[in-house]
C-alpha atoms as a PDB file:
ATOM      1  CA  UNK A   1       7.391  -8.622  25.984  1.00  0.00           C
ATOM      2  CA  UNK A   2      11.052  -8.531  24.480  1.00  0.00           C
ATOM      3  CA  UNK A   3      11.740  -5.373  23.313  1.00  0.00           C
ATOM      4  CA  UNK A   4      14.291  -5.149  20.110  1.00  0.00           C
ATOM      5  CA  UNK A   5      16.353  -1.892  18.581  1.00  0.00           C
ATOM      6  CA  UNK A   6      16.148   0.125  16.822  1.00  0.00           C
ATOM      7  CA  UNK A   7      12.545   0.757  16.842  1.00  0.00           C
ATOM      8  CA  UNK A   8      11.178   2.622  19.660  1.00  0.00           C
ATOM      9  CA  UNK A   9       9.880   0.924  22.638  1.00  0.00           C
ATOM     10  CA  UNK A  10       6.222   3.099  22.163  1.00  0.00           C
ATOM     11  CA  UNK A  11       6.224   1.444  18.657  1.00  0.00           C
ATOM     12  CA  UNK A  12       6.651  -1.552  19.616  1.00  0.00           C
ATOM     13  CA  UNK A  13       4.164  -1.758  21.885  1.00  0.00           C
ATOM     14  CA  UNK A  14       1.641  -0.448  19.389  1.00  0.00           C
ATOM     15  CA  UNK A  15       2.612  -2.829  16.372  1.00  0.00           C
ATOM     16  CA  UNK A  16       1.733  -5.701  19.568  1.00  0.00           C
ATOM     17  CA  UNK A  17      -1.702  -4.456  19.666  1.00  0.00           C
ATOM     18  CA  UNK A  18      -1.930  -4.071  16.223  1.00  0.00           C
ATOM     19  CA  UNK A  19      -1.447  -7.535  16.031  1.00  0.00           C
ATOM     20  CA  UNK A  20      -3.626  -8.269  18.818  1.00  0.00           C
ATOM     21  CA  UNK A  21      -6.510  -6.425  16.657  1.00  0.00           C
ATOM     22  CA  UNK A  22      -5.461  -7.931  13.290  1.00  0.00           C
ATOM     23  CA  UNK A  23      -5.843 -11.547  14.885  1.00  0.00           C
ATOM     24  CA  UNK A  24      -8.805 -10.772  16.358  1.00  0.00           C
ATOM     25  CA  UNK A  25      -8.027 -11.225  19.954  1.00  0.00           C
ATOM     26  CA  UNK A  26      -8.745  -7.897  20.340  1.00  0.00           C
ATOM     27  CA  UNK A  27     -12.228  -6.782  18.695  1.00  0.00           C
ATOM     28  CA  UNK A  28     -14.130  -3.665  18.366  1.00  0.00           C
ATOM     29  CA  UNK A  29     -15.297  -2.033  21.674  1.00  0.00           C
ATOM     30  CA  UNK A  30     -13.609  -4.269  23.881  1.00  0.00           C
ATOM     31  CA  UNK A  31     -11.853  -2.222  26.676  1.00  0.00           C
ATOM     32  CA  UNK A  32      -8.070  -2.505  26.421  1.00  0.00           C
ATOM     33  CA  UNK A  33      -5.902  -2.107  29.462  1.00  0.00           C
ATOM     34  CA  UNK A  34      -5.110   1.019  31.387  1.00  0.00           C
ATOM     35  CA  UNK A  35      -1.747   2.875  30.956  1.00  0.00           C
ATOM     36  CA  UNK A  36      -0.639   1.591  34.240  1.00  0.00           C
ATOM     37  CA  UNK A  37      -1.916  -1.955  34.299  1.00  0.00           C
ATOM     38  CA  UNK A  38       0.045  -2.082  30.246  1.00  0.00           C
ATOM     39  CA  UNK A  39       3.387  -1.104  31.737  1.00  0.00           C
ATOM     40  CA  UNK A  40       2.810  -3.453  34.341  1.00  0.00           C
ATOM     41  CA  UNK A  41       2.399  -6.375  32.249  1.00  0.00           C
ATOM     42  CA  UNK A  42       5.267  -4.764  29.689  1.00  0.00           C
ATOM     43  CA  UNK A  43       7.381  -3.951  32.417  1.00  0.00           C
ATOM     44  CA  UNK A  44       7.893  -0.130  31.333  1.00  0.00           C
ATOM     45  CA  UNK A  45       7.523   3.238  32.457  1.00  0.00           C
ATOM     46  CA  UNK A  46       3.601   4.563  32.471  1.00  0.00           C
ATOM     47  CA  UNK A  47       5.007   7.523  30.168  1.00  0.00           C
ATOM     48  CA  UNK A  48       5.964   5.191  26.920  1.00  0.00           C
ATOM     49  CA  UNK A  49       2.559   3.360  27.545  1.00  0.00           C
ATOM     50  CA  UNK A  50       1.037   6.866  27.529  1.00  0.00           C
ATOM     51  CA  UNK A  51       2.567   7.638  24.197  1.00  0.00           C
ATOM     52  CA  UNK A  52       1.879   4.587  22.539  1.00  0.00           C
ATOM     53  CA  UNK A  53      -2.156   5.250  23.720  1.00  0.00           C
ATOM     54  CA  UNK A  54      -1.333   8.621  21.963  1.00  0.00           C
ATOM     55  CA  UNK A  55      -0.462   7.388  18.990  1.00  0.00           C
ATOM     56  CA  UNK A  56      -2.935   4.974  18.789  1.00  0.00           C
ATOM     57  CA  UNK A  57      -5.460   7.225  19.176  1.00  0.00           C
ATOM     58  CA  UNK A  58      -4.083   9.954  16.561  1.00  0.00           C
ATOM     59  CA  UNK A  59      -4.544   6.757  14.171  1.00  0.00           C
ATOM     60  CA  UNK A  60      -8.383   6.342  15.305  1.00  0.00           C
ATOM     61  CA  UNK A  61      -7.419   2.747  16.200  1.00  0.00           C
ATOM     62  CA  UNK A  62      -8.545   3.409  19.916  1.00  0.00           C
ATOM     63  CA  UNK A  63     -10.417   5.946  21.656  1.00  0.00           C
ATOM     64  CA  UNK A  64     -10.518   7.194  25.230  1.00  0.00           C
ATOM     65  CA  UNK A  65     -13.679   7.463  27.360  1.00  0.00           C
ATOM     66  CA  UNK A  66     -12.798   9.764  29.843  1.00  0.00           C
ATOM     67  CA  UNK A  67     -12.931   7.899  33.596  1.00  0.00           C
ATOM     68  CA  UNK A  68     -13.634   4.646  31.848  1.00  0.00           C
ATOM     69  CA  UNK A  69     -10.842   3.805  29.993  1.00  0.00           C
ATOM     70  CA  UNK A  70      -9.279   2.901  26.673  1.00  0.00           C
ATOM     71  CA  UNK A  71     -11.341   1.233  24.002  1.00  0.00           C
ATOM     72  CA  UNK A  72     -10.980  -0.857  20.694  1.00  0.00           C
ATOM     73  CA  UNK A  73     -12.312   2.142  17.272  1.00  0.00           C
ATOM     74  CA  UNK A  74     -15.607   0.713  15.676  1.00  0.00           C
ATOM     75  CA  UNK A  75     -12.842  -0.053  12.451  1.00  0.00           C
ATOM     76  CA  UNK A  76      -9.653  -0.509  14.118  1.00  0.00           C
ATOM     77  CA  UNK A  77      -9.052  -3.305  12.053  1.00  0.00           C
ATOM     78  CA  UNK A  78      -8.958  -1.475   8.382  1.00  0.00           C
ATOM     79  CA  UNK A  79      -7.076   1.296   9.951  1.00  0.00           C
ATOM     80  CA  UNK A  80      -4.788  -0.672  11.292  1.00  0.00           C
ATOM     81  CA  UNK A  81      -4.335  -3.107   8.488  1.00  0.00           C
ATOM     82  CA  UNK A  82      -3.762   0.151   6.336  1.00  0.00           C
ATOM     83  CA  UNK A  83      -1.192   1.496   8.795  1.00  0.00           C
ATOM     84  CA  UNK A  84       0.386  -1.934   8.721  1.00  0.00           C
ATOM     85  CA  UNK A  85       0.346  -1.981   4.773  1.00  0.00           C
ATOM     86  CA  UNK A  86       2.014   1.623   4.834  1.00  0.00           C
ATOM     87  CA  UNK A  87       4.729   0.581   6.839  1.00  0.00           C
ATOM     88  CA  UNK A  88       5.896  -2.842   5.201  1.00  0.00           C
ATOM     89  CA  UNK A  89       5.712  -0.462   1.552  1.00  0.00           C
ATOM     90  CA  UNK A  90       8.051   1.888   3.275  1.00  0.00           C
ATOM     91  CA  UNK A  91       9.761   0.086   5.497  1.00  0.00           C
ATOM     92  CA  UNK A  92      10.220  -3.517   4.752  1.00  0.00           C
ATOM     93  CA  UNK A  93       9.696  -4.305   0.769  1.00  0.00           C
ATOM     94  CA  UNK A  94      12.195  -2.038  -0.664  1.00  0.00           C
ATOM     95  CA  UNK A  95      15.048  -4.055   1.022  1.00  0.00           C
ATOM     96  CA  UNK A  96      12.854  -6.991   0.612  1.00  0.00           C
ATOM     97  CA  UNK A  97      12.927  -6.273  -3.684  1.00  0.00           C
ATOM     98  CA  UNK A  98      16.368  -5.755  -3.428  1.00  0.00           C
ATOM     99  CA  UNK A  99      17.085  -8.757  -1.965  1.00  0.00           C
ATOM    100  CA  UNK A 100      15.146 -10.692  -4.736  1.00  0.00           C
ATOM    101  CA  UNK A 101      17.323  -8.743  -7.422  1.00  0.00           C
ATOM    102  CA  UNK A 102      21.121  -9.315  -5.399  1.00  0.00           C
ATOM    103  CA  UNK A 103      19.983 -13.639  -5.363  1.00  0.00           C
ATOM    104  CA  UNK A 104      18.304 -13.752  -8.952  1.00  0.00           C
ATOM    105  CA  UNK A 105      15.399 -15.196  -7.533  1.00  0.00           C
ATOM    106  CA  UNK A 106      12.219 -15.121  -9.741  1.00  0.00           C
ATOM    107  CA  UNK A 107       8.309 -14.845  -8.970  1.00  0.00           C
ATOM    108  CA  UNK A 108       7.927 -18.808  -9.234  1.00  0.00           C
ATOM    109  CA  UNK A 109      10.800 -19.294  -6.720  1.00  0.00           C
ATOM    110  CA  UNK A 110       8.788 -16.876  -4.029  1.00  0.00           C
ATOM    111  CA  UNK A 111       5.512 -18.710  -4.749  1.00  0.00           C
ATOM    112  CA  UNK A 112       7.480 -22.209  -4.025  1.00  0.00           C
ATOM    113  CA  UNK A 113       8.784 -20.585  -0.792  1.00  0.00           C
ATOM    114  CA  UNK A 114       5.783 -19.199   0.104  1.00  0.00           C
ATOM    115  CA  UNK A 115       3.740 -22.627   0.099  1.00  0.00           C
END
C-alpha cells in the first residue's frame, strides 16, 4: 500500500477497507485481519493499525470479538457508503463545483465525460 499526504496514514488505511467492503471483497461477518498481521501486510506500526480498527469500530463498520478477532458489521456497507457520501460532500465536491464554474463547463459536458 502507497501511502499519500496529507491524509493520515490511519485514514488511509480505513478508506482501503472501505473500499474493500463497498466492492464486496469484503462481506458481512467475514473476519478481517488482526492488527498485527494488517501492519504486516501495510508495512506500518501495530499502533496506526490499532487506530484505524478504532475508528472503524466507532463507525459500527466492524466489531471486535474479544480473543477472536475483528469482524465485518451486519451493514457495514450502508454505513460505510454513508461515511463515504459525507466525506466527498465535504471534502471533495465543493472544489469539484468550483472547478465546473472557473472552466464554464455545463451539465451536458459532465454527462459526455462521464460516458
Amino acid at each position: 500500500m502507497k501511502f499519500t499526504k496529507p491524509k493520515a496514514i490511519y485514514m488511509q488505511i480505513a478508506d482501503y477497507i472501505s473500499d474493500n467492503i463497498l466492492e464486496a471483497k469484503l462481506k458481512e461477518g467475514d473476519r478481517i485481519p488482526s492488527v498485527r498481521e494488517m501492519a504486516s501486510q501495510v508495512e506500518v506500526n501495530p499502533n496506526t493499525v490499532a487506530r484505524t480498527y478504532s475508528y472503524l469500530q466507532e463507525k459500527e463498520v466492524i466489531f471486535n470479538k474479544r480473543g477472536v478477532g475483528y469482524f465485518i458489521a451486519e451493514d457495514a456497507v450502508e454505513k460505510t457508503r454513508a461515511l463515504k457520501k459525507d466525506a466527498f460532500l465535504k471534502q471533495y465536491l465543493p472544489d469539484f463545483l468550483k472547478m465546473i464554474k472557473l472552466l464554464d463547463l455545463n451539465l451536458e459536458d459532465i454527462e459526455k465525460l462521464a460516458k
